[in-house]
C-alpha atoms as a PDB file:
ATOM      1  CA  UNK A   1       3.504 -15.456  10.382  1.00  0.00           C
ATOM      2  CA  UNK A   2       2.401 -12.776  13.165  1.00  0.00           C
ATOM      3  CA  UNK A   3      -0.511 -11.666  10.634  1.00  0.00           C
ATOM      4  CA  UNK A   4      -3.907 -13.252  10.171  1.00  0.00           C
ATOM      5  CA  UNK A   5      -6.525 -11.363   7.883  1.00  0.00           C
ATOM      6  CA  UNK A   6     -10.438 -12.200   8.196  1.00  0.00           C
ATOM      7  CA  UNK A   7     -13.249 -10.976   6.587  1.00  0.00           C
ATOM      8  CA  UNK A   8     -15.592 -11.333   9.998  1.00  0.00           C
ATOM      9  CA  UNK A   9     -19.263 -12.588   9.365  1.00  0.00           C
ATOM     10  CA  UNK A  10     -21.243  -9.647   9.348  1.00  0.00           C
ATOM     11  CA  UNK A  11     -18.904  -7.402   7.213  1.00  0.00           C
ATOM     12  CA  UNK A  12     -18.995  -6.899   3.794  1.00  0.00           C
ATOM     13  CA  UNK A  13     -16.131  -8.877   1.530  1.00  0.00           C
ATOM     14  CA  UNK A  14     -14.223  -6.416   0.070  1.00  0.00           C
ATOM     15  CA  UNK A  15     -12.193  -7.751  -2.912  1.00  0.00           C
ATOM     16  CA  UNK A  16      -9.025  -5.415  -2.449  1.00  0.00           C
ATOM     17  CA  UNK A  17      -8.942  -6.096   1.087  1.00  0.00           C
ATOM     18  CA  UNK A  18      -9.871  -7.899   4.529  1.00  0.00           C
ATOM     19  CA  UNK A  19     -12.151  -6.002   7.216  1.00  0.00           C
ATOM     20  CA  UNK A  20      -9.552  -6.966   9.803  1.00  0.00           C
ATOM     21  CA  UNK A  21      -5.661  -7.922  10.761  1.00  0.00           C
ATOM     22  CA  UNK A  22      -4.456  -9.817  13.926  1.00  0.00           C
ATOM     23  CA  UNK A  23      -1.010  -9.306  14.921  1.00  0.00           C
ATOM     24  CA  UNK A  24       0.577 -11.770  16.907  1.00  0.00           C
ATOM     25  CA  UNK A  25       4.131 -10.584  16.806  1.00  0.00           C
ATOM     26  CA  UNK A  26       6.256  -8.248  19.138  1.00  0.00           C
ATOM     27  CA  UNK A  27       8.124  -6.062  16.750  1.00  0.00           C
ATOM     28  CA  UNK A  28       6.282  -3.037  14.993  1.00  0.00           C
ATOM     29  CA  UNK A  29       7.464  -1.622  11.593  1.00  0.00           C
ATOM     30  CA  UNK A  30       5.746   1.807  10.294  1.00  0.00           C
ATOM     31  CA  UNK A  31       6.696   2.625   7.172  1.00  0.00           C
ATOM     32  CA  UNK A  32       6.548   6.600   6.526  1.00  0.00           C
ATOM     33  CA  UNK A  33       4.460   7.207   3.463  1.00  0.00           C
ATOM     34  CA  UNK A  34       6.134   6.675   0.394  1.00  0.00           C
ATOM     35  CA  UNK A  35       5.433   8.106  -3.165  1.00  0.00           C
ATOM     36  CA  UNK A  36       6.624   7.701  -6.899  1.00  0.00           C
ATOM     37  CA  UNK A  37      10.438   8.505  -6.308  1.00  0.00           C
ATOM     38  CA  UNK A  38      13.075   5.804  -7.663  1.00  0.00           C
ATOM     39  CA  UNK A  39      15.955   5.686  -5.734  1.00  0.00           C
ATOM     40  CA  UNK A  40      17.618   8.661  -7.019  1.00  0.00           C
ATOM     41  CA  UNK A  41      14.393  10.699  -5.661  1.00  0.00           C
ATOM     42  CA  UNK A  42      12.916  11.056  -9.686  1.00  0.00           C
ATOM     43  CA  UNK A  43       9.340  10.626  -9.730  1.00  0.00           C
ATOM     44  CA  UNK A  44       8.350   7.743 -11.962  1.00  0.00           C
ATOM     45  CA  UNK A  45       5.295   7.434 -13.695  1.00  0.00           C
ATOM     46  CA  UNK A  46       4.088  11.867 -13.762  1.00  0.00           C
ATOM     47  CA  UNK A  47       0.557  11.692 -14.541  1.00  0.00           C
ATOM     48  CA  UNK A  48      -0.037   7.586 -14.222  1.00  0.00           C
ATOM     49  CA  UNK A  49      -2.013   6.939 -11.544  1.00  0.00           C
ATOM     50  CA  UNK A  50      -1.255   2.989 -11.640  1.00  0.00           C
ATOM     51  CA  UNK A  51       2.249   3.396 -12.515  1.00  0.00           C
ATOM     52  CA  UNK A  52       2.539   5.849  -9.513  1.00  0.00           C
ATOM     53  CA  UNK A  53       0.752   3.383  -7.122  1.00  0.00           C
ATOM     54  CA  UNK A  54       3.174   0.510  -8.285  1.00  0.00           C
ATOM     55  CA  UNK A  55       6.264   2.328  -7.454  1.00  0.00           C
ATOM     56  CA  UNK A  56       4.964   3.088  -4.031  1.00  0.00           C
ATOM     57  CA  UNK A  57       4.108  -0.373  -3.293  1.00  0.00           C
ATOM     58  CA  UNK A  58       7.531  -1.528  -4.366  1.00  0.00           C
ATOM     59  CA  UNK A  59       9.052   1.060  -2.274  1.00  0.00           C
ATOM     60  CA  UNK A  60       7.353  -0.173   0.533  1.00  0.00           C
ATOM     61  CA  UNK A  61       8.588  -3.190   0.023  1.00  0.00           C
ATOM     62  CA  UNK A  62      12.094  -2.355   0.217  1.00  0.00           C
ATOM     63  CA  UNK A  63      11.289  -0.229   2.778  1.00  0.00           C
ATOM     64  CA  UNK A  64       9.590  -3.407   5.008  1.00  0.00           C
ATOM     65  CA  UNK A  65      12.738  -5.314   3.602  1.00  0.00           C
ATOM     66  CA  UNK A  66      15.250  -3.158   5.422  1.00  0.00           C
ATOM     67  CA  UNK A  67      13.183  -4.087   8.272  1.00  0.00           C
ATOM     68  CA  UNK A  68      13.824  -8.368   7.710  1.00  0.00           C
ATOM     69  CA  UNK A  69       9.844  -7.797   6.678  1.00  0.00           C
ATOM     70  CA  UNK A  70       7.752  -8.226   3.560  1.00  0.00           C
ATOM     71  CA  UNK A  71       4.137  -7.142   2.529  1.00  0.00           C
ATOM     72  CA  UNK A  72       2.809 -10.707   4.168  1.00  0.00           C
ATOM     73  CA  UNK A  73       3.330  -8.897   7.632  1.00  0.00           C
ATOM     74  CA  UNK A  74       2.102  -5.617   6.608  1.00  0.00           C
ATOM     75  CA  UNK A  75      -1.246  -5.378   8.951  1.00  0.00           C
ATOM     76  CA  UNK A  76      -2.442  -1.729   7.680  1.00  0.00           C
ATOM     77  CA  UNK A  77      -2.047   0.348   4.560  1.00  0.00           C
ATOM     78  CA  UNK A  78      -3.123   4.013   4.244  1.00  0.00           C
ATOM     79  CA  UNK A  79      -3.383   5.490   0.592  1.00  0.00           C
ATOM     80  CA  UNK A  80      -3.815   9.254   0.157  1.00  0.00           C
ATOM     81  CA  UNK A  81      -4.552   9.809  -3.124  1.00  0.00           C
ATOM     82  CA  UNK A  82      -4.853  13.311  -5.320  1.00  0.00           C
ATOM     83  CA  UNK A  83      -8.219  14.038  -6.634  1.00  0.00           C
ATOM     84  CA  UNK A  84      -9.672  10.884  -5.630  1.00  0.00           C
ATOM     85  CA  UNK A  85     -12.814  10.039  -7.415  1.00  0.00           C
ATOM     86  CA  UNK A  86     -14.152   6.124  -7.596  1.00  0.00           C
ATOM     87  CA  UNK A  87     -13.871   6.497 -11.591  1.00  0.00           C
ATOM     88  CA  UNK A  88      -9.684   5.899 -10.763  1.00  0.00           C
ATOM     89  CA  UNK A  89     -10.282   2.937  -8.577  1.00  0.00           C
ATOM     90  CA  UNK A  90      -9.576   0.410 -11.766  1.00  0.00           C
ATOM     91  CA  UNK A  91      -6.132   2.250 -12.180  1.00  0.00           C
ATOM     92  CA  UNK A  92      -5.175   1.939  -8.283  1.00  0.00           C
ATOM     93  CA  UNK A  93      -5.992  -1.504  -8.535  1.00  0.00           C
ATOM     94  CA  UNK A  94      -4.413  -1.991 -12.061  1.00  0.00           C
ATOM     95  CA  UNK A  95      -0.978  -0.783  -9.721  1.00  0.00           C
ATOM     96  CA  UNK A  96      -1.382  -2.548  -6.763  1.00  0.00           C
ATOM     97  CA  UNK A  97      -1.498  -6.044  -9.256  1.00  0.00           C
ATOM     98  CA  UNK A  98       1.337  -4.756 -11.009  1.00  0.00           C
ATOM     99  CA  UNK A  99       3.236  -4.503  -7.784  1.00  0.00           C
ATOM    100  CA  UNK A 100       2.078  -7.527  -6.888  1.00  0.00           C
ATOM    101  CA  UNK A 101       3.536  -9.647 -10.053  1.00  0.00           C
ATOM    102  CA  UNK A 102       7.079  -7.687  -9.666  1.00  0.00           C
ATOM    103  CA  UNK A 103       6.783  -8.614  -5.744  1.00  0.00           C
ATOM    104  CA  UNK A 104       5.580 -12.230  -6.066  1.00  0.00           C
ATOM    105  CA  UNK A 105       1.657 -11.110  -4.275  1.00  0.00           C
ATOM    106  CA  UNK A 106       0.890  -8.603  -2.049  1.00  0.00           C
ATOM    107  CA  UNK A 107      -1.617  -9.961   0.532  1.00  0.00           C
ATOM    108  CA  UNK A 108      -4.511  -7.473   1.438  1.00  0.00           C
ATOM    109  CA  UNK A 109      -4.680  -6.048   4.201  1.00  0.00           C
ATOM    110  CA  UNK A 110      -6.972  -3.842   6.076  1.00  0.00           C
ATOM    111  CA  UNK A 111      -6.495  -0.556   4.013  1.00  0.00           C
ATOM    112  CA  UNK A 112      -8.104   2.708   4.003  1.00  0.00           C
ATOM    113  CA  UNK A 113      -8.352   5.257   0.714  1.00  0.00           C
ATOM    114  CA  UNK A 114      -8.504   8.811   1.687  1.00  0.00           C
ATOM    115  CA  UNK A 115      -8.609  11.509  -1.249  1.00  0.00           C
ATOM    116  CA  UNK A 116      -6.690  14.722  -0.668  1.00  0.00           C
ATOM    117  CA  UNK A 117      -6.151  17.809  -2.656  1.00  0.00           C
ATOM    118  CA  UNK A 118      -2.444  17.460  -3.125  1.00  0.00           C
ATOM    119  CA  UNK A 119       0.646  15.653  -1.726  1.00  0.00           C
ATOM    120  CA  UNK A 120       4.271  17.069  -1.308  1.00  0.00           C
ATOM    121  CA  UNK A 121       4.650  17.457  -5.032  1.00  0.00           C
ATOM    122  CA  UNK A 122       2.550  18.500  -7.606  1.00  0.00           C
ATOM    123  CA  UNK A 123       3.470  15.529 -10.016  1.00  0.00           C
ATOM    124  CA  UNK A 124       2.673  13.015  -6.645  1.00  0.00           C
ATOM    125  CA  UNK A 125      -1.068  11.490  -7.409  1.00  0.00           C
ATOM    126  CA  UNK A 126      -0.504   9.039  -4.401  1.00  0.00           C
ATOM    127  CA  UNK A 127       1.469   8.326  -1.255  1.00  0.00           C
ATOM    128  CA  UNK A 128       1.148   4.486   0.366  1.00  0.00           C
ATOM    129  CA  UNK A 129       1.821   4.578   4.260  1.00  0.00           C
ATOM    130  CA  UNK A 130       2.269   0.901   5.771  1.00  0.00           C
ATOM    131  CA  UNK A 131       2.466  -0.870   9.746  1.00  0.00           C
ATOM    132  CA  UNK A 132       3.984  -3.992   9.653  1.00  0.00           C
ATOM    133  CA  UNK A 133       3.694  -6.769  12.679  1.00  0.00           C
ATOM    134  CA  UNK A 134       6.857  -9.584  13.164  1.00  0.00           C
ATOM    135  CA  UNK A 135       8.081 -11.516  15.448  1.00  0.00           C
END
């Protein structure tokens, strides 16, 4: 595996994720951000936060799967997310461990949350960007 995720002494331990990823492998994978869309380009889940975030995690991971990669060599996630207030973190979470159980896990990576005023379209609440590391 070219990934290896620590929580460093000296840094919190973050439940959702690890403070740090080291890549060990020589082929990068960036993943552009994705958002609710099946694969017709419908958004699923309009006005679901966790049902939004689910679908964008299982996008990526038939987006990393095109790539002969899965979410165990994802070494960075970047959420944008509409409106972002910390009262919706149990709902982001609620669809990351929904993607997780259709996926079989989702490790955790380092990950940053950034709240934005809006996305590409209005019924988007999230978009999931990933970098992958493999060998």
């Amino acid at each position: 595996m070219a990934i290896t995720l620590v929580n460093p002494a000296g840094l919190p331990e973050i439940p959702a994720y690890r403070q740090v990823s080291i890549a060990t492998g020589s082929k990068l994978v960036f993943v552009a951000g994705q958002v609710a869309w099946d694969g017709d380009g419908t958004t699923v889940g309009e006005g679901d936060l966790a049902a939004q975030v689910e679908r964008c995690y299982l996008n990526i991971g038939t987006a990393l799967a095109a790539a002969d990669a899965t979410f165990d060599d994802v070494a960075k996630l970047t959420a944008y997310v509409v409106g972002w207030t910390p009262d919706k973190l149990a709902l982001f979470l609620e669809g990351v461990d929904r993607a997780a159980t259709a996926l079989g896990g989702v490790p955790v990576p380092p990950a940053t949350l950034i709240g934005v005023a809006a996305l590409d379209v209005p019924e988007h609440l999230v978009e999931v960007e990933a970098t992958a590391v493999i060998d």
